[in-house]
C-alpha atoms as a PDB file:
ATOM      1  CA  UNK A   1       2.224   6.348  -0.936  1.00  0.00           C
ATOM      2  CA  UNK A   2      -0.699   7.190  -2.534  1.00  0.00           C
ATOM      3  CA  UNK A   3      -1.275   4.191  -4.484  1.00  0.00           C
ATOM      4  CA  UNK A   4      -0.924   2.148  -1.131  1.00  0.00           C
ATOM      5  CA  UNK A   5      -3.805   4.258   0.686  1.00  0.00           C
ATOM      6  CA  UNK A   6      -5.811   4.099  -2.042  1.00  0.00           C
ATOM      7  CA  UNK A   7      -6.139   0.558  -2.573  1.00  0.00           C
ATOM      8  CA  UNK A   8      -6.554   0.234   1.127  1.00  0.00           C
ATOM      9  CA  UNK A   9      -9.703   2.410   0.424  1.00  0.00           C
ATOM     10  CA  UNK A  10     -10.932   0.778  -2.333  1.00  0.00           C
ATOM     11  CA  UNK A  11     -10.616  -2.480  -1.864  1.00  0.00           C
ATOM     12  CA  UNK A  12     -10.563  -2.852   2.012  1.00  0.00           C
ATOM     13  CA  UNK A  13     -12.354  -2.163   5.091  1.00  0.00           C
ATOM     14  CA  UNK A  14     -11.977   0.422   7.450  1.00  0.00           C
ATOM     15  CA  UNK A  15     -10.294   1.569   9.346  1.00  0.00           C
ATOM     16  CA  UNK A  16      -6.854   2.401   7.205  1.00  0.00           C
ATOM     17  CA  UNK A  17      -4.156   3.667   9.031  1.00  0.00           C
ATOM     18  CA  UNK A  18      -0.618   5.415   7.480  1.00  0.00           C
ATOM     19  CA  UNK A  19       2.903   5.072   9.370  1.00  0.00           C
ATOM     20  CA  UNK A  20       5.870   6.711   7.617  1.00  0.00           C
ATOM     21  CA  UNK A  21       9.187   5.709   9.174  1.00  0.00           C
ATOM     22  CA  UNK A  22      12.989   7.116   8.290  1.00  0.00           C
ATOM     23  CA  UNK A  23      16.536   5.262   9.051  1.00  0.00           C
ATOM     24  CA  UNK A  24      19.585   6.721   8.152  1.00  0.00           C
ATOM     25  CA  UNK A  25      22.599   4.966   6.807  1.00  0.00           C
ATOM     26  CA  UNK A  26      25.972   6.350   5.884  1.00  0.00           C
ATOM     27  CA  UNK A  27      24.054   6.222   2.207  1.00  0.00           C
ATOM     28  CA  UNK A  28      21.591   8.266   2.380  1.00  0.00           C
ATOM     29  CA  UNK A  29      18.321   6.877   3.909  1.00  0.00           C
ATOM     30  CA  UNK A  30      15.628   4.884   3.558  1.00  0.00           C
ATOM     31  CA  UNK A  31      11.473   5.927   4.095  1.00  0.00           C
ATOM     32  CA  UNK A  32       8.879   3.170   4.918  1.00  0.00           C
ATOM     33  CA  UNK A  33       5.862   3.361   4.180  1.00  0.00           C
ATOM     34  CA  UNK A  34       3.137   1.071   5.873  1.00  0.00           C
ATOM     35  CA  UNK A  35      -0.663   1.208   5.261  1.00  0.00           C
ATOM     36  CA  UNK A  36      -2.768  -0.939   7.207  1.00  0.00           C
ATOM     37  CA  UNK A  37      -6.371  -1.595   6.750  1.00  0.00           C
ATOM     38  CA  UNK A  38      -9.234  -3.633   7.986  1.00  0.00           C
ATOM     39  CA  UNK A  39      -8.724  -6.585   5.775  1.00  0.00           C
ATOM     40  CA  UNK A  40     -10.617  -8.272   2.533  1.00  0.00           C
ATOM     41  CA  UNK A  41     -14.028  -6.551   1.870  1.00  0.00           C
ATOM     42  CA  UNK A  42     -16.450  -9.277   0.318  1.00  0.00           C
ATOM     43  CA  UNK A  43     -18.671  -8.781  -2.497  1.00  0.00           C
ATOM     44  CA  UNK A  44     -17.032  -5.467  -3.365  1.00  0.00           C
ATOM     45  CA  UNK A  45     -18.644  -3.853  -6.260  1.00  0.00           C
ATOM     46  CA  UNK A  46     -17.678  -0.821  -8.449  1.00  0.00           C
ATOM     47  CA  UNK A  47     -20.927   1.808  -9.057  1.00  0.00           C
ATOM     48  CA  UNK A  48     -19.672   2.098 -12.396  1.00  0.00           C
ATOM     49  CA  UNK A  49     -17.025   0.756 -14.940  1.00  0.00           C
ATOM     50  CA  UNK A  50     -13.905   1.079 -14.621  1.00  0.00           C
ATOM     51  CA  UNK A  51     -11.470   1.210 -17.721  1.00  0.00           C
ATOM     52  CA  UNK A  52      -9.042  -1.170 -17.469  1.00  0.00           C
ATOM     53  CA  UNK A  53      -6.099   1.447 -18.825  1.00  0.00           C
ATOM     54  CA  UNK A  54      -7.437   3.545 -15.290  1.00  0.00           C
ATOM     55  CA  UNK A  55      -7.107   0.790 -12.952  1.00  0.00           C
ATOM     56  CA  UNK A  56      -4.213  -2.651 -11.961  1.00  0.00           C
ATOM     57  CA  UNK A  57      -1.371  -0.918 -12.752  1.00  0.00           C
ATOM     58  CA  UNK A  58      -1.106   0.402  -8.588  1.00  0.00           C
ATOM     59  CA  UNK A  59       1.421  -2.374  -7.164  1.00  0.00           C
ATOM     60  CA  UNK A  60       3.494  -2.700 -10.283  1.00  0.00           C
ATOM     61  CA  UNK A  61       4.317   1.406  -9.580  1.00  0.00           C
ATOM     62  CA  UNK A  62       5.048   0.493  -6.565  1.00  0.00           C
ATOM     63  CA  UNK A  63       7.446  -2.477  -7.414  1.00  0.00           C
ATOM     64  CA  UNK A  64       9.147  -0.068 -10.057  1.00  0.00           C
ATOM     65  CA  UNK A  65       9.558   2.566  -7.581  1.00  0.00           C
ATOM     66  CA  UNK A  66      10.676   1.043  -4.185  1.00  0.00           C
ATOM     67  CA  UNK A  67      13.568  -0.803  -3.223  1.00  0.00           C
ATOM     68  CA  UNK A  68      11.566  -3.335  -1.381  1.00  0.00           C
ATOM     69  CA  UNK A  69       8.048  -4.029  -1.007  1.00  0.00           C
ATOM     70  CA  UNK A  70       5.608  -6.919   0.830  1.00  0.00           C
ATOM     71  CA  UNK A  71       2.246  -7.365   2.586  1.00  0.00           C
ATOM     72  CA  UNK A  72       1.569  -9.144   6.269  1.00  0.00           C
ATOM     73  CA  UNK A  73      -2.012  -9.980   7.597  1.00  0.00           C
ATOM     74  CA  UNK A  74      -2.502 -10.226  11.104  1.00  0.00           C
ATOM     75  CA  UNK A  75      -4.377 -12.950  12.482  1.00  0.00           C
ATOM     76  CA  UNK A  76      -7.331 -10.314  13.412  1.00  0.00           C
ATOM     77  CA  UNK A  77      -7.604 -10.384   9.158  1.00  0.00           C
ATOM     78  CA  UNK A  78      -6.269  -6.757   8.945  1.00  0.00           C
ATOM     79  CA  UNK A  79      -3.894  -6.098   6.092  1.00  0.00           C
ATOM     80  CA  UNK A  80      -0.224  -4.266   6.196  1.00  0.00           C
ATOM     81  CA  UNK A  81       1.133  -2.971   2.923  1.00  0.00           C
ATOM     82  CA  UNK A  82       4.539  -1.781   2.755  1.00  0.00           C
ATOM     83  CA  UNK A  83       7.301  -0.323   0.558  1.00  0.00           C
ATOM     84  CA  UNK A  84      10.855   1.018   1.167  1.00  0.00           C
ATOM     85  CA  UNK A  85      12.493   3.721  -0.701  1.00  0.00           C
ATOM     86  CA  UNK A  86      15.885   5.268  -0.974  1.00  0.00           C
ATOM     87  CA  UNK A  87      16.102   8.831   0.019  1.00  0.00           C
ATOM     88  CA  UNK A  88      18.908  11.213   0.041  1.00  0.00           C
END
């Protein structure tokens, strides 16, 4: 969850919104997560830099983590990220 927020932070414009949603199954479960943010910011520009062993390595967690995972932009340019995960 976190990794999705924060890139929605960093790297796009306000505002950034969080939805968590559960479904049971006979299973176990599954949680959604969903950020959604204001789309691409232009010209973005770090104050300082950034080493690369600190930084890139957000959606690849995410990919290793989830059970499913994908992005949808709106035709107002705002950005959804979203990633599933198994619960108990």
């Amino acid at each position: 969850m976190s990794e999705l927020i924060g890139d929605a932070i960093l790297h796009a414009l306000p505002p950034a919104s969080l939805r968590l949603t559960r479904r049971r199954t006979p299973s176990g479960g599954t949680l959604r997560i969903e950020v959604t943010d204001g789309g691409p910011r232009s010209g973005l520009q770090t104050e300082s830099p950034v080493a690369p062993d600190e930084h890139g390595r957000g959606l690849m967690i995410v990919r290793a983590l989830s059970t499913g995972h994908g992005t949808r932009t709106e035709q107002d340019g705002s950005a959804t990220w979203w990633a599933e995960l198994a619960t108990s």
